[in-house]
C-alpha atoms as a PDB file:
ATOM      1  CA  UNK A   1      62.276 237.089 190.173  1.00  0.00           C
ATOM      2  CA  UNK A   2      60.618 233.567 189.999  1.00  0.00           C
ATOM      3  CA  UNK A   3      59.773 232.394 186.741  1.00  0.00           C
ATOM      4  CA  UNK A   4      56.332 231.356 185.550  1.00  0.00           C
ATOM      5  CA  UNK A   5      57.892 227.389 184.941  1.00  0.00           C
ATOM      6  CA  UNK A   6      58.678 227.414 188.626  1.00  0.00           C
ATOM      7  CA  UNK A   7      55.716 228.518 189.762  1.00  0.00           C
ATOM      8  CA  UNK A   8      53.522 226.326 187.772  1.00  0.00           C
ATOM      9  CA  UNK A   9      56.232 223.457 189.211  1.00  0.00           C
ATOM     10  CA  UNK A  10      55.578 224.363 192.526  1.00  0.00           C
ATOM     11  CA  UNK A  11      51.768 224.435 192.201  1.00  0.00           C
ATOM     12  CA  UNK A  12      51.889 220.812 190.212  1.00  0.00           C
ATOM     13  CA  UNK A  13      54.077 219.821 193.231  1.00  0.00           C
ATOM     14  CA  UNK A  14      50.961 220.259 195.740  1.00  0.00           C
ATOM     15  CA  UNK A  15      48.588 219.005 193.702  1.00  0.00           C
ATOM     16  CA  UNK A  16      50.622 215.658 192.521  1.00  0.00           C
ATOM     17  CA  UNK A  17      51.477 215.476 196.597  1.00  0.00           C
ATOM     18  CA  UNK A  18      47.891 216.108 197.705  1.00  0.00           C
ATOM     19  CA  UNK A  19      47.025 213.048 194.689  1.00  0.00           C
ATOM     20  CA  UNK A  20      49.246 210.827 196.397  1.00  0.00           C
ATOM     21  CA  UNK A  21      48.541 211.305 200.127  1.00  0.00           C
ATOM     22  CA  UNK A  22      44.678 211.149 199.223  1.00  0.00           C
ATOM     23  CA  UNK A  23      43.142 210.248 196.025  1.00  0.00           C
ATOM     24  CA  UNK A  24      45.739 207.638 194.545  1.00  0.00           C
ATOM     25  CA  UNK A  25      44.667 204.281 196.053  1.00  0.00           C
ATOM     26  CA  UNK A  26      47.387 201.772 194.711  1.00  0.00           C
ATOM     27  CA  UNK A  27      48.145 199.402 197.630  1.00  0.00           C
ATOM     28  CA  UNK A  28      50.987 198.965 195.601  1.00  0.00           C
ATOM     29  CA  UNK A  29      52.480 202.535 196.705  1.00  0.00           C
ATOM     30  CA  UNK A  30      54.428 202.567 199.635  1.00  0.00           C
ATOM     31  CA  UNK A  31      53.270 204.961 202.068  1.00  0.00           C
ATOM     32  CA  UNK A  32      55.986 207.173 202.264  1.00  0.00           C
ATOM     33  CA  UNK A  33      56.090 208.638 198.875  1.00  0.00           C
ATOM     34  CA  UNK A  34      56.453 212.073 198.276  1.00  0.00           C
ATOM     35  CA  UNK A  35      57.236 214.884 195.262  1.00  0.00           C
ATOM     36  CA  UNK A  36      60.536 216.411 196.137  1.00  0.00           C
ATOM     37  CA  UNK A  37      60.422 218.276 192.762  1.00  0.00           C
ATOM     38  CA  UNK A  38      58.664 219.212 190.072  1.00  0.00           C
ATOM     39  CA  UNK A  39      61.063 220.906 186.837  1.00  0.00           C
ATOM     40  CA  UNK A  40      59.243 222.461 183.936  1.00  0.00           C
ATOM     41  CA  UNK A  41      60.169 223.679 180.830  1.00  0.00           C
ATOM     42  CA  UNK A  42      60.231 227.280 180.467  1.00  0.00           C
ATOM     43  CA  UNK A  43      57.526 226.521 177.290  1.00  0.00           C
ATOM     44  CA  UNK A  44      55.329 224.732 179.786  1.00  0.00           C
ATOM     45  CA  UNK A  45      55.127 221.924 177.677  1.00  0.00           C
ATOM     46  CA  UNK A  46      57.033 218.860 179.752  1.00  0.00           C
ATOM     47  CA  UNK A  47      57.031 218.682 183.732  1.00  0.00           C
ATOM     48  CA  UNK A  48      59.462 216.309 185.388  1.00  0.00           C
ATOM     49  CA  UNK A  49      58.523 214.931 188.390  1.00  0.00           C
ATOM     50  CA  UNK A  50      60.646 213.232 191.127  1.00  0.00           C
ATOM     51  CA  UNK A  51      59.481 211.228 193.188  1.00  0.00           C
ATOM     52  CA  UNK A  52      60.726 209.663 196.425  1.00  0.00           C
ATOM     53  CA  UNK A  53      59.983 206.503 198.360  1.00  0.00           C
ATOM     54  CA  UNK A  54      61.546 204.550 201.180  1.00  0.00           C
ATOM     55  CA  UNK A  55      62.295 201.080 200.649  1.00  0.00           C
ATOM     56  CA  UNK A  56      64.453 198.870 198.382  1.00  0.00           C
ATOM     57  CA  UNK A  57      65.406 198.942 194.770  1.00  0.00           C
ATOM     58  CA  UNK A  58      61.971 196.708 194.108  1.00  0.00           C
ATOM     59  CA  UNK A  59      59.676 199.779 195.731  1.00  0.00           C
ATOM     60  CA  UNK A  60      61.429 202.382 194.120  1.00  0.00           C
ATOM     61  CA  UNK A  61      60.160 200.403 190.448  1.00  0.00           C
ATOM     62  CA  UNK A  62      56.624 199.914 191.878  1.00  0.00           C
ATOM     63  CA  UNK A  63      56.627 203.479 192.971  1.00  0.00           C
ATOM     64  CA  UNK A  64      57.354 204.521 189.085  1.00  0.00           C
ATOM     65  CA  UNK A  65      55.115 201.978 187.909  1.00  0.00           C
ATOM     66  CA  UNK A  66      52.585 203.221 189.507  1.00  0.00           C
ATOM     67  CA  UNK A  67      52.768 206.564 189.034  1.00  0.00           C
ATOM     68  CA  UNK A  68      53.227 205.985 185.246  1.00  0.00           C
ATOM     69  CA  UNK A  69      49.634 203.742 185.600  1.00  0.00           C
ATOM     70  CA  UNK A  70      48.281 207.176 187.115  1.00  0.00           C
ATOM     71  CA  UNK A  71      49.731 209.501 184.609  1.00  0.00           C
ATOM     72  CA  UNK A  72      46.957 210.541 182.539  1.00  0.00           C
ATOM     73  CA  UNK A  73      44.717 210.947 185.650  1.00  0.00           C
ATOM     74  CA  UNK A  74      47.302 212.870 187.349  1.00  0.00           C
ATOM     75  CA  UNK A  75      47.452 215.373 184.410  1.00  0.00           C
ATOM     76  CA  UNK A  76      43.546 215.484 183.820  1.00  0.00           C
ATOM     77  CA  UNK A  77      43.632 216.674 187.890  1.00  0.00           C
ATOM     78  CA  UNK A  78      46.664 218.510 187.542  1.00  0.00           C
ATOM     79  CA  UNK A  79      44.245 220.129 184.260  1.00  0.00           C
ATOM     80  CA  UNK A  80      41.380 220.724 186.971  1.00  0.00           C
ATOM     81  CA  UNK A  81      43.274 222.158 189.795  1.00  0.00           C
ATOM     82  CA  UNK A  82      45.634 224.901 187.710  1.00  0.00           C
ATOM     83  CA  UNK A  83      44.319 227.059 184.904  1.00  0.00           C
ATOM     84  CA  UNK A  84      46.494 226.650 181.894  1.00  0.00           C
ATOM     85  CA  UNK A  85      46.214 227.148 178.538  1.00  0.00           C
ATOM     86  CA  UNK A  86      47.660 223.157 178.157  1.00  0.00           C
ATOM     87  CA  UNK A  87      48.782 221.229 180.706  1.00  0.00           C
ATOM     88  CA  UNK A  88      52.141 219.856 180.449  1.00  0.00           C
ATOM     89  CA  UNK A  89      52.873 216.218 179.732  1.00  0.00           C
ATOM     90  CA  UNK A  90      54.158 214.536 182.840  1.00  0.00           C
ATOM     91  CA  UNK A  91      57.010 212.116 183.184  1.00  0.00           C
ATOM     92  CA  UNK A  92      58.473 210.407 186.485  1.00  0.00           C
ATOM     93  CA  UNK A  93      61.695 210.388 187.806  1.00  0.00           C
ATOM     94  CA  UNK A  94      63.006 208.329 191.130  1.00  0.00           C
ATOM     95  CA  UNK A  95      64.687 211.186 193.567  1.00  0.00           C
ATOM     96  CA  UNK A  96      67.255 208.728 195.438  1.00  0.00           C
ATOM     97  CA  UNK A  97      68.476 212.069 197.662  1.00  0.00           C
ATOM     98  CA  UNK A  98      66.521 210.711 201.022  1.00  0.00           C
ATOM     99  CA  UNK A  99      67.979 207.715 200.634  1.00  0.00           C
ATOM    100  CA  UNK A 100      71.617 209.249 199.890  1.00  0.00           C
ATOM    101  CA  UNK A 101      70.724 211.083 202.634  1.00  0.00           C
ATOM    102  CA  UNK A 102      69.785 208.380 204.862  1.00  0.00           C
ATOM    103  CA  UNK A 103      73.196 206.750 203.866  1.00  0.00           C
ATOM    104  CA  UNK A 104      75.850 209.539 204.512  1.00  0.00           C
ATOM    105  CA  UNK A 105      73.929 209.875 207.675  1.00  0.00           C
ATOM    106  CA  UNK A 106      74.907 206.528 208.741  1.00  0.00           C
ATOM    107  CA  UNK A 107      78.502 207.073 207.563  1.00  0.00           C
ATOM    108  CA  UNK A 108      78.856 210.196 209.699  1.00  0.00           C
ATOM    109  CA  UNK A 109      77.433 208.054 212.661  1.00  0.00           C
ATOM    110  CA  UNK A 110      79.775 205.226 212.426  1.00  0.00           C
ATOM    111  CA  UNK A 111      82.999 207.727 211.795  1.00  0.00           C
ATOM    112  CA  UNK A 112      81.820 209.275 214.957  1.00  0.00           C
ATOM    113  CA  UNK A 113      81.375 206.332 217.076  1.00  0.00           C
ATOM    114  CA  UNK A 114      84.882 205.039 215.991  1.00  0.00           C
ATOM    115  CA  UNK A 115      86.081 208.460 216.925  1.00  0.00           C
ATOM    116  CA  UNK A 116      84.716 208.652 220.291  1.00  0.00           C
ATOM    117  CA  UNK A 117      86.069 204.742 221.113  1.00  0.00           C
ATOM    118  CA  UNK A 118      89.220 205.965 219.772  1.00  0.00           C
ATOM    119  CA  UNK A 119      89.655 208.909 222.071  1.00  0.00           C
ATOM    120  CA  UNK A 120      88.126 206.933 225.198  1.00  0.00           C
ATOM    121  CA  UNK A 121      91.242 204.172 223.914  1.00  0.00           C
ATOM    122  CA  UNK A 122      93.931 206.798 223.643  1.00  0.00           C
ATOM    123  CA  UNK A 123      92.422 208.574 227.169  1.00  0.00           C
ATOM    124  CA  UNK A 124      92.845 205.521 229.167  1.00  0.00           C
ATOM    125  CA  UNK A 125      96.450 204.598 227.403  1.00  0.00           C
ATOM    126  CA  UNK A 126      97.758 207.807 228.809  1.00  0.00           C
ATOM    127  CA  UNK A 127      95.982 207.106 232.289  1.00  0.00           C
ATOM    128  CA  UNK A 128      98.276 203.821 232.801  1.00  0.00           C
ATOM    129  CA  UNK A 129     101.092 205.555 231.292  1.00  0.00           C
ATOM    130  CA  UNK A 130     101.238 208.244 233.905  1.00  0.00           C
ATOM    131  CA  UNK A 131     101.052 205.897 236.932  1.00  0.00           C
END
């Protein structure tokens, strides 16, 4: 059984995303930023929302700059788009999981590569060991 909190977080999720991709006009955001989660309190009363962004340590504080700049519109549309009694205040958070992502990625890549040179080492060391 889903809980009222999560649904409202999953509604505020679309609408925050939707604010982003199309109403938010910061040339200041990076392009690629996206809600990977909205929490709220079972009260309704606080919604946590993480946000994600590709770039460096410098975008990632834009990003949350910005978003804090939009907070009070994004919870008067949030207001507008989802009937609630009171809508809940709105704080930011920086999701890093892409990037972690991103980076184990890259780590399972390079083990593998090393692997595969490894083998094709060992393969021809027991080629001029049998002649």
């Amino acid at each position: 059984m889903m809980l009222r909190s999560d649904r409202v977080g999953e509604e505020i999720k679309k609408v925050v995303a939707d604010l982003i991709q199309n109403e938010i006009e910061d040339p200041r955001l990076p392009d690629l930023t996206t809600v990977t989660a909205v929490e709220v309190t079972r009260d309704l009363s606080y919604a946590t929302i993480y946000v994600s962004a590709l770039g460096n340590g410098d975008q990632i504080e834009t990003t949350l700059s910005v978003m804090e700049s939009a907070k009070k519109f994004i919870r008067y549309r949030i207001g507008q788009e989802i009937r609630l009694r009171n809508v809940p205040e709105i704080r930011f958070k920086y999701d890093n999981s892409i990037a972690e992502g991103n980076r184990i990625s890259r780590i399972i890549d390079e083990v593998i590569a090393k692997d595969k040179l490894r083998r094709e080492s060992n393969d021809l060391l027991n080629r001029k060991s049998k002649e």
